[in-house]
Protein backbone atom coordinates (compact mmCIF):
# COMPACT_ATOMS: atom_id res chain seq x y z
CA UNK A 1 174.12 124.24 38.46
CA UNK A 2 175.37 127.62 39.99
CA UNK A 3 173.49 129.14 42.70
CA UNK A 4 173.01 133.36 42.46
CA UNK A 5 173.72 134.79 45.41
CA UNK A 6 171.13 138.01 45.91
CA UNK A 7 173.90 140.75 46.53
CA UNK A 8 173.39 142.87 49.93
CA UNK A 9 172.71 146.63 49.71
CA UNK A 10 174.35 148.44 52.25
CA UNK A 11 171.13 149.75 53.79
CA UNK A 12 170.64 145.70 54.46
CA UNK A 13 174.10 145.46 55.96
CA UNK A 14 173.46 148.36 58.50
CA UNK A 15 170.30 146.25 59.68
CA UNK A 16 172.34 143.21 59.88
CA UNK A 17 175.62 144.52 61.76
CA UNK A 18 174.83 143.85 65.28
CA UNK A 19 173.78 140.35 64.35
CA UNK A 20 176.99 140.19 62.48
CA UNK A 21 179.15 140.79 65.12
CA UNK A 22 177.35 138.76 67.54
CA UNK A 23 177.58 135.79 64.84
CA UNK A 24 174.26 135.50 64.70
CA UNK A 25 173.53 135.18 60.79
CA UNK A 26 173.17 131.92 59.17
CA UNK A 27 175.83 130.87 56.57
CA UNK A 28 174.23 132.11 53.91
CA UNK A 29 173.63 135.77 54.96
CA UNK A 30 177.00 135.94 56.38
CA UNK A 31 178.59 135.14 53.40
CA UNK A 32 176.50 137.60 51.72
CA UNK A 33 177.58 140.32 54.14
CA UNK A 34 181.48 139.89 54.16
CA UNK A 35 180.72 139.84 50.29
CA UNK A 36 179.28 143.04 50.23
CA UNK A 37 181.87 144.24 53.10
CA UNK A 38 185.19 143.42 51.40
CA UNK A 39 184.96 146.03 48.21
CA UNK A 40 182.20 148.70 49.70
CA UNK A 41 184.88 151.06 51.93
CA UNK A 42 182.12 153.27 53.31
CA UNK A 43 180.66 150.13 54.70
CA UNK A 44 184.11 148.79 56.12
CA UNK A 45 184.15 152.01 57.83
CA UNK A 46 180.41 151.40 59.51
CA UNK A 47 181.60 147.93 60.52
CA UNK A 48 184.97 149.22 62.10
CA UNK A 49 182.99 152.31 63.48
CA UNK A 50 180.46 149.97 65.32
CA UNK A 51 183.40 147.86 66.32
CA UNK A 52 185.30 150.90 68.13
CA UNK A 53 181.78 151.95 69.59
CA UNK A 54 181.00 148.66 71.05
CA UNK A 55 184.61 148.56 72.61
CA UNK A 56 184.61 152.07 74.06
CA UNK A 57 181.25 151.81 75.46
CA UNK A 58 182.07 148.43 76.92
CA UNK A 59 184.65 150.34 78.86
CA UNK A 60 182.06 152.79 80.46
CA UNK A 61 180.42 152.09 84.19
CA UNK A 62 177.48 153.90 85.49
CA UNK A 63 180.28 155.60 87.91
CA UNK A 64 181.90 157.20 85.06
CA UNK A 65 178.71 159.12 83.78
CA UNK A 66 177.27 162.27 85.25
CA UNK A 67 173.61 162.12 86.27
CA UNK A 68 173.52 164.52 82.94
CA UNK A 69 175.38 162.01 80.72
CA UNK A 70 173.42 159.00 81.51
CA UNK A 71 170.05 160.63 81.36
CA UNK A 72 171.30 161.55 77.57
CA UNK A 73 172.89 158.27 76.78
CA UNK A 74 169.44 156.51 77.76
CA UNK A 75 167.23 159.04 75.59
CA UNK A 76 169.26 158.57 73.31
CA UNK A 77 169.06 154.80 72.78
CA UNK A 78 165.44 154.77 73.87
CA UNK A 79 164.86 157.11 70.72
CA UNK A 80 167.22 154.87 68.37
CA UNK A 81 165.60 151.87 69.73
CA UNK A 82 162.21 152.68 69.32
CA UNK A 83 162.25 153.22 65.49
C-alpha cells in the first residue's frame, strides 16, 4: 500500500520556516517541506533569505542600534508578530 503524501503550498512553507530551522517539525511535515523546497526556487530563496536574516541579526547588540533603530526594529516585529 503507498501512502500520498499531501504536497505543501508555499504559503504553508512560509508558516512553517521558523519551525523548520529550529527542527521543530515532526518527520512527516519535514519531509513534506524539503519536498516542496528542493524544485520551488522562489521558496529556496525564502529559506536562504531567512537563513542570512537570522545570521545577520544574530550579530546585532543593543549597543550597535541607535535609540532610533531599535525603537523601529521593535515596532516592527511587534506589528509582524501580532498578525
Amino acid at each position: 500500500m503507498t501512502e500520498t503524501v499531501e504536497k505543501l503550498s508555499c504559503q504553508e512553507l512560509v508558516e512553517l520556516v521558523t519551525d523548520y530551522l529550529e527542527d521543530a517539525l515532526s518527520p512527516e511535515e519535514k519531509a513534506r517541506f524539503e519536498a516542496h523546497i528542493e524544485p520551488c526556487e522562489g521558496c529556496r530563496t525564502y529559506l536562504h533569505q531567512i537563513k542570512t536574516t537570522i545570521e545577520l541579526v544574530g550579530r546585532v547588540t543593543p549597543e550597535d542600534l541607535t535609540p532610533d533603530a531599535e525603537a523601529t526594529l521593535l515596532g516592527a516585529f511587534r506589528n509582524w508578530h501580532s498578525r
